[in-house]
C-alpha atoms as a PDB file:
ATOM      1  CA  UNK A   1       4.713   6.667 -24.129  1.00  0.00           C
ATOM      2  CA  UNK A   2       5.067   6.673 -27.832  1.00  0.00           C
ATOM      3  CA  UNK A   3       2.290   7.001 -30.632  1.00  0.00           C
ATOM      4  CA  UNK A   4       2.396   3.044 -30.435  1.00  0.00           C
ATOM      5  CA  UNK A   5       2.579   2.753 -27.008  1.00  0.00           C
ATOM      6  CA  UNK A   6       5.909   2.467 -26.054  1.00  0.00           C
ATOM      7  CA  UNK A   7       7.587   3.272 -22.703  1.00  0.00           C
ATOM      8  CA  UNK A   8      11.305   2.744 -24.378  1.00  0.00           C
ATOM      9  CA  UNK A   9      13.389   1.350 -27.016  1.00  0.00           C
ATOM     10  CA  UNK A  10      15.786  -1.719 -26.921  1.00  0.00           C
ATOM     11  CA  UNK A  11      18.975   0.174 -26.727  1.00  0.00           C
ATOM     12  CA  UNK A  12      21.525   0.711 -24.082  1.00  0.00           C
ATOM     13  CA  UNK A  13      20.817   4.310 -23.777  1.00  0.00           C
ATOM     14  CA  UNK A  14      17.070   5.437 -21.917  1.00  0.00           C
ATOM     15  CA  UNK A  15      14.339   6.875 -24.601  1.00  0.00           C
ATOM     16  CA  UNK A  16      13.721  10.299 -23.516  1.00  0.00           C
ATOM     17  CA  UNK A  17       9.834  10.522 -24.728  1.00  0.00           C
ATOM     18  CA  UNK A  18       9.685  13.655 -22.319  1.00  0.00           C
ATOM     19  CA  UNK A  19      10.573  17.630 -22.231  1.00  0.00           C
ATOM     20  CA  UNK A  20      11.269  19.695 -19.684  1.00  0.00           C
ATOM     21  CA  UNK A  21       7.860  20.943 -19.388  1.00  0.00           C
ATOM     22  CA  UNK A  22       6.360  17.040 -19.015  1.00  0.00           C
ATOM     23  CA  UNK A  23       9.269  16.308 -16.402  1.00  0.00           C
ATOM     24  CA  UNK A  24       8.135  19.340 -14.375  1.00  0.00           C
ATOM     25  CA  UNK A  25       4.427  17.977 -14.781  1.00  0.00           C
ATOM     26  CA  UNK A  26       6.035  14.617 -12.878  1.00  0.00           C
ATOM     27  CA  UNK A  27       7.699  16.666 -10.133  1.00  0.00           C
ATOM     28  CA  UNK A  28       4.853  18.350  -9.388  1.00  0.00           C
ATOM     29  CA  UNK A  29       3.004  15.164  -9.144  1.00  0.00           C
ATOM     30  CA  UNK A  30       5.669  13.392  -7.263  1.00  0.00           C
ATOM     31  CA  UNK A  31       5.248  16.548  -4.474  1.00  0.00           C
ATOM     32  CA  UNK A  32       1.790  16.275  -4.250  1.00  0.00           C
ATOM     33  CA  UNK A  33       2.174  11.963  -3.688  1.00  0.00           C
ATOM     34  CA  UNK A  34       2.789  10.548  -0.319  1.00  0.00           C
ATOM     35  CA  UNK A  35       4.386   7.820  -2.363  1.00  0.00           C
ATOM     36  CA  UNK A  36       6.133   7.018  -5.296  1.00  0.00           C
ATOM     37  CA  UNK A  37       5.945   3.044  -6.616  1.00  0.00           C
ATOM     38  CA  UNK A  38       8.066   1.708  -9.372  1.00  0.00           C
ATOM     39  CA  UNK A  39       8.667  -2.001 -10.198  1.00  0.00           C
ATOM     40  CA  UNK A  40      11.732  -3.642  -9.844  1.00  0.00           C
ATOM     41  CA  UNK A  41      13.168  -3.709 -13.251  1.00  0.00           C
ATOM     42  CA  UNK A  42      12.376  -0.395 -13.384  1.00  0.00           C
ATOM     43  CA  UNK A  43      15.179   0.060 -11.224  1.00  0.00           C
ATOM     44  CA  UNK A  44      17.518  -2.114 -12.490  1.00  0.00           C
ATOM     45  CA  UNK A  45      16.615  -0.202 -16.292  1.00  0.00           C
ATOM     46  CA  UNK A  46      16.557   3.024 -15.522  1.00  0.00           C
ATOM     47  CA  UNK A  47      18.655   3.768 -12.401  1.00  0.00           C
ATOM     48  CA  UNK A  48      15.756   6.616 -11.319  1.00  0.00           C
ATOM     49  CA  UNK A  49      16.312   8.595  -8.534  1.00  0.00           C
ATOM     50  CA  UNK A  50      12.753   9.262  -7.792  1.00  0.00           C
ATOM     51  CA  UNK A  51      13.100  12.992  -5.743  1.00  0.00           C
ATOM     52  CA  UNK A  52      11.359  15.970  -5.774  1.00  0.00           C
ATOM     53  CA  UNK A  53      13.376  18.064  -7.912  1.00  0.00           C
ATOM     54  CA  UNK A  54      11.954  21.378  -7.532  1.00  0.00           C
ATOM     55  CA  UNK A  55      13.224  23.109  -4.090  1.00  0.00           C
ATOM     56  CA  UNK A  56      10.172  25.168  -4.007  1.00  0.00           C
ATOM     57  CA  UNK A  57       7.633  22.263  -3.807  1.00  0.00           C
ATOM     58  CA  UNK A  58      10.036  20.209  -0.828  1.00  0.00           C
ATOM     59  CA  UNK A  59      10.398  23.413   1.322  1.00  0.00           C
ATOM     60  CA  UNK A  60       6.579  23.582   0.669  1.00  0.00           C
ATOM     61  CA  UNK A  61       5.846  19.724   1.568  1.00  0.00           C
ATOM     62  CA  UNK A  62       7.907  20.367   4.905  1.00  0.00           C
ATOM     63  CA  UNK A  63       5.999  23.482   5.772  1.00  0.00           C
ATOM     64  CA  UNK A  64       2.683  21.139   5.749  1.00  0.00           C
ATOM     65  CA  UNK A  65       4.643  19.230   8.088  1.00  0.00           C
ATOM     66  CA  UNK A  66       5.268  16.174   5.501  1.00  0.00           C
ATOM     67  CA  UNK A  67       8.769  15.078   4.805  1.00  0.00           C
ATOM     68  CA  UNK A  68      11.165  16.782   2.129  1.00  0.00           C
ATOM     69  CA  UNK A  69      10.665  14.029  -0.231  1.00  0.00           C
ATOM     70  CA  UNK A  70       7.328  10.879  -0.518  1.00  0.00           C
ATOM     71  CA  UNK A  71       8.185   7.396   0.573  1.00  0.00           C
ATOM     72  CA  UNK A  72      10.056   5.456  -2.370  1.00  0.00           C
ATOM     73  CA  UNK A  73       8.272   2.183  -2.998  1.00  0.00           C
ATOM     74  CA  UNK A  74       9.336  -0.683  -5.021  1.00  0.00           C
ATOM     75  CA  UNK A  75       8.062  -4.479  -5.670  1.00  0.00           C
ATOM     76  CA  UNK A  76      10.537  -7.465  -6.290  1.00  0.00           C
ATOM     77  CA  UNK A  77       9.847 -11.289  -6.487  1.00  0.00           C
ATOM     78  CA  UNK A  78      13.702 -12.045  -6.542  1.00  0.00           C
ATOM     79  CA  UNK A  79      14.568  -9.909  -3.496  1.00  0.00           C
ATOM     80  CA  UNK A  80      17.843  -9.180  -6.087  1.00  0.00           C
ATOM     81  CA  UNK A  81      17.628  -5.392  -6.211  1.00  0.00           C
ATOM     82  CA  UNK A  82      21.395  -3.647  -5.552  1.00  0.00           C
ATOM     83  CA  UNK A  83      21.813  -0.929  -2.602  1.00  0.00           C
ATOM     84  CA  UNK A  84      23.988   0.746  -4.899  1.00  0.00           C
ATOM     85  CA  UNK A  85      21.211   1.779  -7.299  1.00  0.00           C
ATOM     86  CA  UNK A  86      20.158   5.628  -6.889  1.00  0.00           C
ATOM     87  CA  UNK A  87      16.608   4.270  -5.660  1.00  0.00           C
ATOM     88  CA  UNK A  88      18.368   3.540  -1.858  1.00  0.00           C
ATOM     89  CA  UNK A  89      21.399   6.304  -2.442  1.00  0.00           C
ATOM     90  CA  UNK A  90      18.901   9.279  -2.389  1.00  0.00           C
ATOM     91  CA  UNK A  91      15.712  10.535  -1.183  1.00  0.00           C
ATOM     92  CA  UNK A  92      14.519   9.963   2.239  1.00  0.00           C
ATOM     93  CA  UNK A  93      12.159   6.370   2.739  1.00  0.00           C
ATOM     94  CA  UNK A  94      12.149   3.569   1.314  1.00  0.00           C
ATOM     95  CA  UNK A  95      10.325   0.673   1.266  1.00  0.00           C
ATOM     96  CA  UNK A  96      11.185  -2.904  -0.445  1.00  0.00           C
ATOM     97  CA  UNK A  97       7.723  -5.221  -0.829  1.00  0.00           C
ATOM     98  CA  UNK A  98       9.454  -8.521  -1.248  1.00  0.00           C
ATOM     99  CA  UNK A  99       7.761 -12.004  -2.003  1.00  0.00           C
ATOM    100  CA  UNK A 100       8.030 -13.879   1.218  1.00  0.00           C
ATOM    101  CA  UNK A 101      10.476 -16.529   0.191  1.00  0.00           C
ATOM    102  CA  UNK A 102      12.743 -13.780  -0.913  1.00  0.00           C
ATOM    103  CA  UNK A 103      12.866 -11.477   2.003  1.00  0.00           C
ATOM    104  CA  UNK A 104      16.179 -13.079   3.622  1.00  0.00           C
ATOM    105  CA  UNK A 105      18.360 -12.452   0.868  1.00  0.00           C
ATOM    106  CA  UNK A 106      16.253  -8.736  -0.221  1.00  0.00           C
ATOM    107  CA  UNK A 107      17.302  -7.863   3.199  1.00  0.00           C
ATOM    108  CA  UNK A 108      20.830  -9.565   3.377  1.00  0.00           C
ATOM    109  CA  UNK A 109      21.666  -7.216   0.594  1.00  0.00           C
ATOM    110  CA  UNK A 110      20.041  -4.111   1.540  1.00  0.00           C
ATOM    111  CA  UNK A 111      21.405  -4.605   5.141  1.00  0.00           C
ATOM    112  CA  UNK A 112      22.555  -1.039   6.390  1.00  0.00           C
ATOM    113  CA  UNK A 113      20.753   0.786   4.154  1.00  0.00           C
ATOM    114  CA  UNK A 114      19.514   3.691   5.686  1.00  0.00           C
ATOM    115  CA  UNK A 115      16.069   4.273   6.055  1.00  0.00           C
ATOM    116  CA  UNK A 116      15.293   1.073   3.923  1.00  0.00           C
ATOM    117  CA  UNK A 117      11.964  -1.703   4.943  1.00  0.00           C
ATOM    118  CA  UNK A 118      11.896  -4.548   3.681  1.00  0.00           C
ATOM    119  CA  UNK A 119       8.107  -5.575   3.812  1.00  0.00           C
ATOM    120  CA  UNK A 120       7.253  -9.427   3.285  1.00  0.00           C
ATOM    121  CA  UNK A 121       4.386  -9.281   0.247  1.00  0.00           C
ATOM    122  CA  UNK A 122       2.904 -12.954  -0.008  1.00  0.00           C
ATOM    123  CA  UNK A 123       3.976 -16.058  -1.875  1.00  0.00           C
ATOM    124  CA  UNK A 124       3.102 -14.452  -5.375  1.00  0.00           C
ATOM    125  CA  UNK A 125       3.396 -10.309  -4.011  1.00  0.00           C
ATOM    126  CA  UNK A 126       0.050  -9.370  -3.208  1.00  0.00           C
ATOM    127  CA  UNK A 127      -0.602  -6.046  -4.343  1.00  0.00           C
ATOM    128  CA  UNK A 128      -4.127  -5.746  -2.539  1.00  0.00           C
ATOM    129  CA  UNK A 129      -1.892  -6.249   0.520  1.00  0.00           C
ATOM    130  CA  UNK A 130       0.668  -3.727  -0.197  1.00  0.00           C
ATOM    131  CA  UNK A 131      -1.833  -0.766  -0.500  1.00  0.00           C
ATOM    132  CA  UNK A 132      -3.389  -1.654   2.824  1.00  0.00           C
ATOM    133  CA  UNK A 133       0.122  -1.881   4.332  1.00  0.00           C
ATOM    134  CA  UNK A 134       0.565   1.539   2.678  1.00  0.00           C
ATOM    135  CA  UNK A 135      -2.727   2.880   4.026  1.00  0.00           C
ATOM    136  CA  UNK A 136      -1.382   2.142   7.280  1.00  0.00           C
ATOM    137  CA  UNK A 137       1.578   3.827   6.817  1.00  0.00           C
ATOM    138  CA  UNK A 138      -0.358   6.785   6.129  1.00  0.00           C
ATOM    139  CA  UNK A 139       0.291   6.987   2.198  1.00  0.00           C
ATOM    140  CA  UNK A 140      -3.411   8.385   0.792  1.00  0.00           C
ATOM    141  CA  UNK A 141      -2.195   9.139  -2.122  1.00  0.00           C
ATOM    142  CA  UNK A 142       0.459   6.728  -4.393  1.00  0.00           C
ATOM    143  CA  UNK A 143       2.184   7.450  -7.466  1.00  0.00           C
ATOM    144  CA  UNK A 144       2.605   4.524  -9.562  1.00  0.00           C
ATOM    145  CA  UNK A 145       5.461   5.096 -12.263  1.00  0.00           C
ATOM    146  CA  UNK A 146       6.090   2.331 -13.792  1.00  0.00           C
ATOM    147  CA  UNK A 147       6.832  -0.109 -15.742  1.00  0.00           C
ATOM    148  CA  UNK A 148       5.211  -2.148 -17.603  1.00  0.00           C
ATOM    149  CA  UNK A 149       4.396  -4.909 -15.109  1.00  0.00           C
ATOM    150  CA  UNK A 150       3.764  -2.507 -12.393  1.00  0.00           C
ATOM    151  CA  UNK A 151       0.702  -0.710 -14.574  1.00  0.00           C
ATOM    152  CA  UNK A 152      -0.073  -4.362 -15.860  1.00  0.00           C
ATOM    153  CA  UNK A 153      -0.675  -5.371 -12.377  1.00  0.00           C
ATOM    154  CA  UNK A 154      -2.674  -2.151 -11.129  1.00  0.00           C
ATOM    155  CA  UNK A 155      -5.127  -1.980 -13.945  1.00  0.00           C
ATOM    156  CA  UNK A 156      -5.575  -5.746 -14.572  1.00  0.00           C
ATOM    157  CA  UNK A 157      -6.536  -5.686 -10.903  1.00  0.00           C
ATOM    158  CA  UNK A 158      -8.446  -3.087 -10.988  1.00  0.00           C
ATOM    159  CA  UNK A 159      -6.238  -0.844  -8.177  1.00  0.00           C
ATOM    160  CA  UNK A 160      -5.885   2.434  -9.553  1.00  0.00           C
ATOM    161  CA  UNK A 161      -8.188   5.308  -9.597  1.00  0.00           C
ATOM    162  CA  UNK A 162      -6.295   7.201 -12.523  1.00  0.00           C
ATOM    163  CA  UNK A 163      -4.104   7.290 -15.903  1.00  0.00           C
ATOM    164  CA  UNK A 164      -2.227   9.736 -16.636  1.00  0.00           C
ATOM    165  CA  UNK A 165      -0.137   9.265 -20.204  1.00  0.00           C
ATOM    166  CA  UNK A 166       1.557  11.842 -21.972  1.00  0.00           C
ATOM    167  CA  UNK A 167       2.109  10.475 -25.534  1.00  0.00           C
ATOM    168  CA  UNK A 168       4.849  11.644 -27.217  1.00  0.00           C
ATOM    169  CA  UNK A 169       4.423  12.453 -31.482  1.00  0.00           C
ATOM    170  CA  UNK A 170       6.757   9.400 -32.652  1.00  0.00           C
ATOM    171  CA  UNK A 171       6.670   5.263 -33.015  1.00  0.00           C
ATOM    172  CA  UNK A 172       9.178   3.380 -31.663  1.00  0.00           C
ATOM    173  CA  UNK A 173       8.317  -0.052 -34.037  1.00  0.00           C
ATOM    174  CA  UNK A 174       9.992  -2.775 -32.131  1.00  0.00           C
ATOM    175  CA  UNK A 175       7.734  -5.154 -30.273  1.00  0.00           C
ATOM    176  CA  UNK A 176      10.768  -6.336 -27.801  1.00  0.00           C
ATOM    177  CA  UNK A 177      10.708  -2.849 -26.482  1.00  0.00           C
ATOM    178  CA  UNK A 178       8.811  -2.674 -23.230  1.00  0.00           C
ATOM    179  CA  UNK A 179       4.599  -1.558 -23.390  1.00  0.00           C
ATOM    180  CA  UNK A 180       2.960   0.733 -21.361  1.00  0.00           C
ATOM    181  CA  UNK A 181       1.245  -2.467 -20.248  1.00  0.00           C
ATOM    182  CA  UNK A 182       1.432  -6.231 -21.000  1.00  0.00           C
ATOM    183  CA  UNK A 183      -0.904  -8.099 -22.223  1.00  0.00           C
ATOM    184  CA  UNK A 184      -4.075  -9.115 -19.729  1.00  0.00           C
ATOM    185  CA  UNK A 185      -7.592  -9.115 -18.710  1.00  0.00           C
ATOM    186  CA  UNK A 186      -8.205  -5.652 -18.027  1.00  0.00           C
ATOM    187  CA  UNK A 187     -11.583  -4.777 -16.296  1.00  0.00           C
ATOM    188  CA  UNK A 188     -11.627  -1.258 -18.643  1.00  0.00           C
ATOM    189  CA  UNK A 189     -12.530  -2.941 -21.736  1.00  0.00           C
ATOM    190  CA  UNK A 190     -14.626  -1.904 -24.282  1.00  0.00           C
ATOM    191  CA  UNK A 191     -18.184  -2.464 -22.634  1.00  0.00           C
ATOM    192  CA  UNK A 192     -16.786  -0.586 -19.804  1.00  0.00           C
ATOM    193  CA  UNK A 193     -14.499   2.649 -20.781  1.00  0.00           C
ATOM    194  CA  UNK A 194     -12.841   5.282 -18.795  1.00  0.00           C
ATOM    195  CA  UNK A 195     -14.132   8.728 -18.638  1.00  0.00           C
ATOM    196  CA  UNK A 196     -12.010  11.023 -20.091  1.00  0.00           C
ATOM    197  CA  UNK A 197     -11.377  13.633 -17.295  1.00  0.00           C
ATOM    198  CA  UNK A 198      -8.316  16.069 -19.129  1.00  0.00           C
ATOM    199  CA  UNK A 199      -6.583  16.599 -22.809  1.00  0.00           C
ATOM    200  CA  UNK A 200      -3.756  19.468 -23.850  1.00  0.00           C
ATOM    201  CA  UNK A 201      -0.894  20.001 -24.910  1.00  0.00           C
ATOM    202  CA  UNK A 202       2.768  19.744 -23.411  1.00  0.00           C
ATOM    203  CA  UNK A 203       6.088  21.755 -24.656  1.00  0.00           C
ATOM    204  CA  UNK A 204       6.264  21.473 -28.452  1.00  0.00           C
ATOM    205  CA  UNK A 205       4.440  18.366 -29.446  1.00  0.00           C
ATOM    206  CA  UNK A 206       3.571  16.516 -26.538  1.00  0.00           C
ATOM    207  CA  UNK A 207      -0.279  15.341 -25.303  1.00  0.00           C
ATOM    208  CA  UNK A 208      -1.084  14.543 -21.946  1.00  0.00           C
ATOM    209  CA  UNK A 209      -4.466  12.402 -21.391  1.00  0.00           C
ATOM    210  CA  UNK A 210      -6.212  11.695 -17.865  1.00  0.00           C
ATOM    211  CA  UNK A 211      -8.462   9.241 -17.695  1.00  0.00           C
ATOM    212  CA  UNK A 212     -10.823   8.263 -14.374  1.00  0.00           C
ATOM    213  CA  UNK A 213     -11.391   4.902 -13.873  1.00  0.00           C
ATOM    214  CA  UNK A 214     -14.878   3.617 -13.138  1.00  0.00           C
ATOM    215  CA  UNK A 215     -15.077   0.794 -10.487  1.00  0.00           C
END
């Protein structure tokens, strides 16, 4: 994110706050993930592919006898994501966790997809419910990416065990451009703080911060 928290700008093209060194941090956590979760408008934004870039670290996940690449995961109320975005297109797994009213249509477009699920969620996606659908799946350890609403959700609801942020040395200054979270009732407030687990540097003039959260 940026220095004021920041996961983009409001222009057509993507803000790269990353290097090469950060994006090789990511693939590295991406191999070592049984999943990888993104929100919806994530996809629609950014168009990410999601893989395991490095050859090295897939030919290593399949000699530990997991697949080439970690399940893709994404969460949609509207069930109006397109099976032409990269998401479906690449990569092995996927699974779609779709409110239950819009499963029909979710899977109606989707239809033919290979290796695509399209996993009814609850009335209002219950994300409590998709983590023990995960666990069942066999997923120990997920990958949440973004964006905004995603970590909103997660951390307002107390579901994640870590943040990770690498913060990159500029503002972006426009408050339509999307947050690393929204605003909410987040249990790590100030009379109960995360312990800071990891600080240093990344490439040229970036800082990556891990923080564990206490439960």
């Amino acid at each position: 994110m940026s220095l004021d928290g920041h996961l983009d700008d409001t222009t057509p093209t993507r803000l790269l706050l990353s290097d090469t060194e950060d994006f090789d941090r990511v693939d590295a956590l991406r191999a070592a993930s049984d999943a990888i979760m993104v929100g919806a408008e994530t996809i629609r934004r950014d168009n990410p592919r999601l893989l395991v870039n490095n050859p090295e670290r897939r030919a290593e996940r399949l000699r530990r006898g997991l697949p080439e690449y970690p399940i893709k995961v994404t969460v949609t109320g509207t069930g109006a994501l397109d099976a032409g975005a990269r998401f479906f297109t690449t990569g092995g797994d996927k699974l779609v966790y779709c409110a239950d009213l819009a499963v029909p249509a979710q899977a109606e477009r989707l239809h033919g997809v290979p290796r695509t699920e399209v996993v009814p969620a609850g009335d209002l996606v219950d994300f409590p419910r998709i983590l023990a659908d995960l666990r069942r799946r066999g997923v120990k350890r997920l990958m949440v990416e973004g964006g905004s609403s995603l970590h909103t959700r997660f951390l307002a609801e107390d579901l994640a065990d870590e943040i990770h942020l690498a913060i990159a040395p500029f503002f972006v200054g426009d408050d339509r451009a999307p947050r690393f979270v929204k605003a909410a009732d987040f249990p790590q407030d100030a009379q109960h703080r995360m312990t800071l687990a990891e600080v240093r540097p990344i490439g040229a003039d970036l800082v990556f911060v891990r923080y564990l959260i206490n439960h």
